[in-house]
C-alpha atoms as a PDB file:
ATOM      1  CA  UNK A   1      84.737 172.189 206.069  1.00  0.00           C
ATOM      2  CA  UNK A   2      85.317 171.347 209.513  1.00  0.00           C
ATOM      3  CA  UNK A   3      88.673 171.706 209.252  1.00  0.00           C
ATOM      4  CA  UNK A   4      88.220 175.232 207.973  1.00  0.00           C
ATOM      5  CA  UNK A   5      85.505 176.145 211.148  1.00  0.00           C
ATOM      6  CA  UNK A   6      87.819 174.868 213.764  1.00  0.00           C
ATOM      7  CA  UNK A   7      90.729 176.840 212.108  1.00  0.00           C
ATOM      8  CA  UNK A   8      88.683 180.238 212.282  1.00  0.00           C
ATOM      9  CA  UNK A   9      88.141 179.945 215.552  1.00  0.00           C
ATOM     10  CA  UNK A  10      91.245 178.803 216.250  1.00  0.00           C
ATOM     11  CA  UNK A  11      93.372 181.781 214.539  1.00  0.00           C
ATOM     12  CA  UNK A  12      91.454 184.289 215.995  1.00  0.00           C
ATOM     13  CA  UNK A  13      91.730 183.011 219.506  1.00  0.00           C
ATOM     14  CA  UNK A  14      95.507 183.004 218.513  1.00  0.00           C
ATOM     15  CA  UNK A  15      95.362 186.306 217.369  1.00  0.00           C
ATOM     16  CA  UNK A  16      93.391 187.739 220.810  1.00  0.00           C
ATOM     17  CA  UNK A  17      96.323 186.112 222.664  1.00  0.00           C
ATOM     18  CA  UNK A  18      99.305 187.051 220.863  1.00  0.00           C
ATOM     19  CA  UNK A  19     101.592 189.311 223.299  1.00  0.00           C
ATOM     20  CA  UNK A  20     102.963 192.688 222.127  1.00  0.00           C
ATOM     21  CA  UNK A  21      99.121 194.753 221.428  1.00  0.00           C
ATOM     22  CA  UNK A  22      99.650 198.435 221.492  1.00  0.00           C
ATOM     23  CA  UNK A  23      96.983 200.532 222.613  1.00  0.00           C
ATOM     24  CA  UNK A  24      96.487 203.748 219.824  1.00  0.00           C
ATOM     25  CA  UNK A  25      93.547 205.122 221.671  1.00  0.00           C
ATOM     26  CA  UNK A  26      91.156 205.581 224.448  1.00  0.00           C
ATOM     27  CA  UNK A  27      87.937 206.906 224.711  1.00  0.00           C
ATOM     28  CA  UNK A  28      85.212 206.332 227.387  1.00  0.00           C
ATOM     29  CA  UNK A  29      83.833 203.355 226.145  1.00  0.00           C
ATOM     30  CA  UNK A  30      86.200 202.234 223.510  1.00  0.00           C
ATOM     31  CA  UNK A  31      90.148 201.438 223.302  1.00  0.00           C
ATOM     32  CA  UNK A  32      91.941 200.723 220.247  1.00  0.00           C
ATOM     33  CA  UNK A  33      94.966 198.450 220.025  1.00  0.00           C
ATOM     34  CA  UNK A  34      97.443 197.700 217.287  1.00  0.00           C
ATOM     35  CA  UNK A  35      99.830 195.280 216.612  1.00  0.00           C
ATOM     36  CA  UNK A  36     102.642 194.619 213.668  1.00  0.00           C
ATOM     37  CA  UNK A  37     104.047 191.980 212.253  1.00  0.00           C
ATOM     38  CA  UNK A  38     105.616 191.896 209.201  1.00  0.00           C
ATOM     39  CA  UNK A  39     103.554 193.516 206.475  1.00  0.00           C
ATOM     40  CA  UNK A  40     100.644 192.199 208.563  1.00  0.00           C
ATOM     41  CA  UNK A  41      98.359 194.915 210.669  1.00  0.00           C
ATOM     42  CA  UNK A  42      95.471 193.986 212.828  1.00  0.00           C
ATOM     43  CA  UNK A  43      93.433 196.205 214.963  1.00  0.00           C
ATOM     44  CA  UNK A  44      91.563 195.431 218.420  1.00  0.00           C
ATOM     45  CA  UNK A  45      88.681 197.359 219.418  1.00  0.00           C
ATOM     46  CA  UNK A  46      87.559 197.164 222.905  1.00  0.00           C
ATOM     47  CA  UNK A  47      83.772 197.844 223.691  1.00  0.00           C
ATOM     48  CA  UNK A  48      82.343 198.709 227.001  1.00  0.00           C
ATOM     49  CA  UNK A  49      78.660 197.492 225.713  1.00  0.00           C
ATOM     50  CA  UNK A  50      75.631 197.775 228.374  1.00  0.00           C
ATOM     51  CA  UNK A  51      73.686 194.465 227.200  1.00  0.00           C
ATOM     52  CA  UNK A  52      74.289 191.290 228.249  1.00  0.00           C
ATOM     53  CA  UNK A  53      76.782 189.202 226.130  1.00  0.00           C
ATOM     54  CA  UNK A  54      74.629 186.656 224.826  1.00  0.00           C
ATOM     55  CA  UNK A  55      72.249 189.453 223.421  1.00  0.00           C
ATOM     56  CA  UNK A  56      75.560 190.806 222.432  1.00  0.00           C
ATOM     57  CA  UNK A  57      76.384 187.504 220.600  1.00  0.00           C
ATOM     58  CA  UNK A  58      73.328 186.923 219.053  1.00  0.00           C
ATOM     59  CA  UNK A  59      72.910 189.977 217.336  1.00  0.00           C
ATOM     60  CA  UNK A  60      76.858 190.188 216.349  1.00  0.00           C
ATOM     61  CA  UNK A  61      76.418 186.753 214.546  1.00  0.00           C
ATOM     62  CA  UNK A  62      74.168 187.336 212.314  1.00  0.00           C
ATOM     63  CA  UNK A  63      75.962 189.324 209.228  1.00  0.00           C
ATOM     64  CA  UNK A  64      72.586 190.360 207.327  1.00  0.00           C
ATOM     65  CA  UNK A  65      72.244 192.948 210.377  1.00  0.00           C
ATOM     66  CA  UNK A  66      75.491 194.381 209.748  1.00  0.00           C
ATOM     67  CA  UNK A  67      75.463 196.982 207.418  1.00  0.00           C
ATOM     68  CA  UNK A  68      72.540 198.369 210.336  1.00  0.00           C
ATOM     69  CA  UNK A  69      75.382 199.836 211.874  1.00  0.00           C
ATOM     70  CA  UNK A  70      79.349 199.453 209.832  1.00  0.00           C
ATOM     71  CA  UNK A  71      78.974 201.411 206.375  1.00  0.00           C
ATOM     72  CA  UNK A  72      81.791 199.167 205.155  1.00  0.00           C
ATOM     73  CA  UNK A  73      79.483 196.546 204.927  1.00  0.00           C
ATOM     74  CA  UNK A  74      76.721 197.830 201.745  1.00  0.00           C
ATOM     75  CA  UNK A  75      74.721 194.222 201.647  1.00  0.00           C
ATOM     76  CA  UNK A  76      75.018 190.994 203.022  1.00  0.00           C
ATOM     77  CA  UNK A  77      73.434 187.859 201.804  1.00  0.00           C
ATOM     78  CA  UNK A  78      73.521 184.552 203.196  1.00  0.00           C
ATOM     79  CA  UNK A  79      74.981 182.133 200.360  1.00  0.00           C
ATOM     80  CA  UNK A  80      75.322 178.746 202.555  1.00  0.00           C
ATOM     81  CA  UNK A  81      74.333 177.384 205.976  1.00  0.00           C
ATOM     82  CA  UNK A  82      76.795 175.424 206.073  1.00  0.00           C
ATOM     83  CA  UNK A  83      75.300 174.336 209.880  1.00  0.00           C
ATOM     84  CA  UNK A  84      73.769 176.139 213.201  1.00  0.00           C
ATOM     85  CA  UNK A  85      77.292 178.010 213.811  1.00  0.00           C
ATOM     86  CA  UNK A  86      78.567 178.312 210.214  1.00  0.00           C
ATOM     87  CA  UNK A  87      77.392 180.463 207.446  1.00  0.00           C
ATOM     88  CA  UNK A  88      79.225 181.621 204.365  1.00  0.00           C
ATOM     89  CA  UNK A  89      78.363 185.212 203.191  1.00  0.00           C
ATOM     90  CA  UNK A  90      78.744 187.452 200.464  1.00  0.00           C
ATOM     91  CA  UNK A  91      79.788 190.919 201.169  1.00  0.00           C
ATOM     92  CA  UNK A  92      79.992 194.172 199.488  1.00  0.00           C
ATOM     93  CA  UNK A  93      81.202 197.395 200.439  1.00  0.00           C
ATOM     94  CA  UNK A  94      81.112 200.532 198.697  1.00  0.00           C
ATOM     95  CA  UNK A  95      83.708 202.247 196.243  1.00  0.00           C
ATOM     96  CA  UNK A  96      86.125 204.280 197.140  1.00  0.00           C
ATOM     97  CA  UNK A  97      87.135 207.079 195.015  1.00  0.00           C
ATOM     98  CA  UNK A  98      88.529 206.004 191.800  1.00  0.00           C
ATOM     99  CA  UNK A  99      87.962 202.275 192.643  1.00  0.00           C
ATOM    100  CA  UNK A 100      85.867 199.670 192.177  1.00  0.00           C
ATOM    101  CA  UNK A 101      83.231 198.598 195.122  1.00  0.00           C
ATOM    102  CA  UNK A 102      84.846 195.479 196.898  1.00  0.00           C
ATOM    103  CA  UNK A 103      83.108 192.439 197.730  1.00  0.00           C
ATOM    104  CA  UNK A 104      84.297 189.380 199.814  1.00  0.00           C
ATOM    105  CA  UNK A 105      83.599 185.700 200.653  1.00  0.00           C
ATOM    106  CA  UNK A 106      83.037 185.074 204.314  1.00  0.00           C
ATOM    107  CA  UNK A 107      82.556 182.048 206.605  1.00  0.00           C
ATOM    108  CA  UNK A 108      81.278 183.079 210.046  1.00  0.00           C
ATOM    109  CA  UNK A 109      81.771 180.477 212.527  1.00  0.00           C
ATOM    110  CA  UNK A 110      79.999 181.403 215.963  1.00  0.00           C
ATOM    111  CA  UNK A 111      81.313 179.448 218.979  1.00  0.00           C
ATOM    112  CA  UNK A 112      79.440 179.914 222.375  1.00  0.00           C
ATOM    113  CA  UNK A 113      81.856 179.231 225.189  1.00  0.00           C
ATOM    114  CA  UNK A 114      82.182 175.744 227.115  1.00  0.00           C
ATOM    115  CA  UNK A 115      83.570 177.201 230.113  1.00  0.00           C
ATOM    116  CA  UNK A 116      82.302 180.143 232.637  1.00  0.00           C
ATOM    117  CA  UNK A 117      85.265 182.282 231.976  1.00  0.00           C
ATOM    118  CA  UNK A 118      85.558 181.676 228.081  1.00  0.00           C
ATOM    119  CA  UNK A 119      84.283 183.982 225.578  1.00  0.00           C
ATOM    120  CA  UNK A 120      81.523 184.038 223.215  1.00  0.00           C
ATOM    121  CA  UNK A 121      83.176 184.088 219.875  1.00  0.00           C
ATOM    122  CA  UNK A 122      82.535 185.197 216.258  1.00  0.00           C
ATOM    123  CA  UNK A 123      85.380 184.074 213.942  1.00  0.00           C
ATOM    124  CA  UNK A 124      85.437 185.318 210.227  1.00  0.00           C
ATOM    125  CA  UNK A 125      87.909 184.711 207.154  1.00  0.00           C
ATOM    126  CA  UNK A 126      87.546 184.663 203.401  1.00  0.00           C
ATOM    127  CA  UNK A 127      86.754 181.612 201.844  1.00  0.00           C
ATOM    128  CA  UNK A 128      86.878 180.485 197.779  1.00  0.00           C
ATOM    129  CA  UNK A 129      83.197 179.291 196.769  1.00  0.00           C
ATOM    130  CA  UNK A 130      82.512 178.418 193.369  1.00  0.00           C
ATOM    131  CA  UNK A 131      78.773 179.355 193.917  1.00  0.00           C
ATOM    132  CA  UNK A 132      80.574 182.862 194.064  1.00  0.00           C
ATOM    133  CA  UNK A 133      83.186 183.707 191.966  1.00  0.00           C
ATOM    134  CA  UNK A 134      84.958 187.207 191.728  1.00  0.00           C
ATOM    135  CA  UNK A 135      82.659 189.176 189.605  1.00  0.00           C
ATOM    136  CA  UNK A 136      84.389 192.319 187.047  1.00  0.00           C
ATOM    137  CA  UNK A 137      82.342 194.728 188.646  1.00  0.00           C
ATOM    138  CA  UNK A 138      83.920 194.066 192.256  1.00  0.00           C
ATOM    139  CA  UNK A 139      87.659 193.962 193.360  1.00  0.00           C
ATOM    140  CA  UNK A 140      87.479 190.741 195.276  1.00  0.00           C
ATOM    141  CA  UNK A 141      89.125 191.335 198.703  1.00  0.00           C
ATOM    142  CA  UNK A 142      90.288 188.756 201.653  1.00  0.00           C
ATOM    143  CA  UNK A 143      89.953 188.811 205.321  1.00  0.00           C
ATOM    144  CA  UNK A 144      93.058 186.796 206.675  1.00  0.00           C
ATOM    145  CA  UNK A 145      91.481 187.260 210.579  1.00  0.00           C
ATOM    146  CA  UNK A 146      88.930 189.096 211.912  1.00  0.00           C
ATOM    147  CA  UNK A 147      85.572 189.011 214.226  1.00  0.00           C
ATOM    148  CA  UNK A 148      84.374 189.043 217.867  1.00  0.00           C
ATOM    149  CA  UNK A 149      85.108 187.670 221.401  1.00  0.00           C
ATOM    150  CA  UNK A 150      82.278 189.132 223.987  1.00  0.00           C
ATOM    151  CA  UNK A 151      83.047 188.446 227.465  1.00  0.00           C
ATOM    152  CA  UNK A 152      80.652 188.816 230.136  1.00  0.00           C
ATOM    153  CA  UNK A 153      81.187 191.327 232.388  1.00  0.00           C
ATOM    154  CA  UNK A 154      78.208 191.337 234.561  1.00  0.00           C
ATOM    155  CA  UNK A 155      74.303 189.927 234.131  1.00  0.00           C
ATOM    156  CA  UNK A 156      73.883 193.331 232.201  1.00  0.00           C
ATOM    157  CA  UNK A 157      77.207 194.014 230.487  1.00  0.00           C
ATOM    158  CA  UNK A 158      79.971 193.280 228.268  1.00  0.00           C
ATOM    159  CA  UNK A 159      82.901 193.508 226.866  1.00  0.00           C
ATOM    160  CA  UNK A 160      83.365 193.581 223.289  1.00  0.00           C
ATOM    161  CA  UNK A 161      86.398 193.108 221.538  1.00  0.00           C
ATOM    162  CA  UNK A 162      86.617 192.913 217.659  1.00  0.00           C
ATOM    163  CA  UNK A 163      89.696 191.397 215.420  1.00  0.00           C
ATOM    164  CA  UNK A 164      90.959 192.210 212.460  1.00  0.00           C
ATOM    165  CA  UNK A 165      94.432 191.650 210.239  1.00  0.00           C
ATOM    166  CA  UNK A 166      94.930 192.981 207.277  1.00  0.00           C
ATOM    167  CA  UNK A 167      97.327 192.836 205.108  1.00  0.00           C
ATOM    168  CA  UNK A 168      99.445 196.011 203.328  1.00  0.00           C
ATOM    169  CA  UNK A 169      96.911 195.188 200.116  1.00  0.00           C
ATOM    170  CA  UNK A 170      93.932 196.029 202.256  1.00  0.00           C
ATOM    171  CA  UNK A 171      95.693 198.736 203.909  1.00  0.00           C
ATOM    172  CA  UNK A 172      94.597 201.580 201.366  1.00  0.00           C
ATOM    173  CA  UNK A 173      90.807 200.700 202.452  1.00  0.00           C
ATOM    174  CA  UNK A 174      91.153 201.814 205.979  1.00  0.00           C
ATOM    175  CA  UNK A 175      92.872 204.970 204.989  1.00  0.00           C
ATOM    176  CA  UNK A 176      96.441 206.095 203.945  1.00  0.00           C
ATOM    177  CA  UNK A 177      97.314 207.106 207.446  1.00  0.00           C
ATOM    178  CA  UNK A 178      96.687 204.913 210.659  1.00  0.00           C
ATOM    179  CA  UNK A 179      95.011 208.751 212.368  1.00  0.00           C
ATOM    180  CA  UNK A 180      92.247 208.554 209.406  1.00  0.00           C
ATOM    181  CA  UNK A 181      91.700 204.717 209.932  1.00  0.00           C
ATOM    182  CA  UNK A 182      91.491 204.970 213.731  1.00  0.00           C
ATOM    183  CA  UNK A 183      89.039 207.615 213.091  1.00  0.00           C
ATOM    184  CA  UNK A 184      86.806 205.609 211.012  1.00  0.00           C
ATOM    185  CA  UNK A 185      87.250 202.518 213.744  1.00  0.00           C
ATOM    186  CA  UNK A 186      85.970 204.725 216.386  1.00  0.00           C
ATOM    187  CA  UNK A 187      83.163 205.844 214.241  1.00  0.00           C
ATOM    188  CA  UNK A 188      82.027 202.332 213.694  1.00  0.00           C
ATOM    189  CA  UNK A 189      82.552 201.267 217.265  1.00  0.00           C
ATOM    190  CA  UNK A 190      80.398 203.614 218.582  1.00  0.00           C
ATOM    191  CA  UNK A 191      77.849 202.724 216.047  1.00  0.00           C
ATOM    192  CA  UNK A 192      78.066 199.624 216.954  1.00  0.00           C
ATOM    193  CA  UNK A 193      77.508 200.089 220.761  1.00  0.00           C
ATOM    194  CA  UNK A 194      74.284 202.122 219.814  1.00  0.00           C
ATOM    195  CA  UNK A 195      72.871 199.390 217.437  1.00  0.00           C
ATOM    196  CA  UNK A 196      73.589 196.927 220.682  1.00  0.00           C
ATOM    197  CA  UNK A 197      72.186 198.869 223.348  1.00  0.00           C
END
C-alpha cells in the first residue's frame, strides 16, 4: 500500500513535468494543454482560482464533494481510509447514450508540500479492491493518471492545475472529437473555480 501511495504521487509529478504539453486553449481564467504519446492522451487544465491554495487543497481532496461541481462524477463513497492522506473511493458516473453508467476504483493520495516552492498535490489512479468488484450493471473503467497540483500564487490565490491520461478505451467518454471534449473540460473547470471561490 505504500508502495502504491508513493507511486501516485510519484507518476503524476512525472506526468506535470514531462516536456512537449501543447496548449489547445485559452480563456481568461483557464488554459488547456494536451499532450500524446502513443495511444496515451492526457489533458492539463490550468486554473486561475481566487482562494488561497490550502483552502484550494482541502476542498479538492475530499472526493464526496465532487460531484458538487464535475457531472462526471454521479456519487462518491468513501470505501477505505486507508490513512490521513489516502482514501480509496468508489465512483460512478452517468450513462452515456447506449451505454452502461461507468464506475471506478480510486485511491486518492493527498501530499501537502515539504518545501515553499512545491505544490500541494492530489494524486489519483484506479486501484483493484476485492471489497469492490466490477458490478454487471457498471462498465468498470481505469484512471492510469490523473488529479491536482495547486500552487500558491499569492496569500489569496492559486493556481490550479488538474491531470489526467487516458487511454484510447476511455477516449469515447470525453467525446469523439478533442473540440467536444475540450468543451466539456472548460465547462467543468469553470465549475470548478465557482464551487472554490
Amino acid at each position: 500500500q505504500a508502495y502504491l501511495s508513493y507511486s501516485n504521487v510519484a507518476a503524476l509529478a512525472h506526468l506535470a513535468a514531462k516536456p512537449g504539453w501543447e496548449i489547445t486553449r485559452t480563456l481568461d481564467d483557464i488554459k488547456i494543454w494536451t499532450h500524446e504519446e502513443g495511444d496515451v492522451l492526457s489533458f492539463k487544465v490550468e486554473m486561475h482560482v481566487k482562494v488561497p491554495s490550502r483552502l484550494a487543497f482541502s476542498l479538492l481532496s475530499d472526493f464526496t464533494l465532487r460531484q458538487e461541481w464535475d457531472k462526471h462524477f454521479q456519487t462518491c463513497e468513501v470505501v477505505q481510509s486507508v490513512s490521513e492522506e489516502e482514501k480509496i473511493y468508489h465512483v460512478t458516473s452517468p450513462p452515456r447514450r447506449g451505454h452502461k453508467p461507468t464506475d471506478f476504483v480510486i485511491l486518492v493520495s493527498q501530499r501537502q508540500p515539504s518545501k515553499p516552492r512545491e505544490p500541494y498535490t492530489v494524486a489519483v489512479r484506479s486501484v483493484t479492491l476485492r471489497a469492490v468488484p466490477p458490478s454487471p450493471e457498471f462498465s468498470r473503467s481505469e484512471i492510469l493518471c490523473a488529479g491536482f497540483q495547486i500552487h500558491r500564487k499569492s496569500s489569496s490565490s492559486c493556481t490550479v492545475c488538474y491531470f489526467n491520461q487516458v487511454t484510447s478505451a476511455v477516449m469515447p467518454y470525453l467525446a469523439a472529437n478533442l473540440a467536444g471534449s475540450s468543451k466539456s473540460i472548460e465547462d467543468t473547470a469553470l465549475e470548478c473555480i465557482k464551487f472554490l471561490e
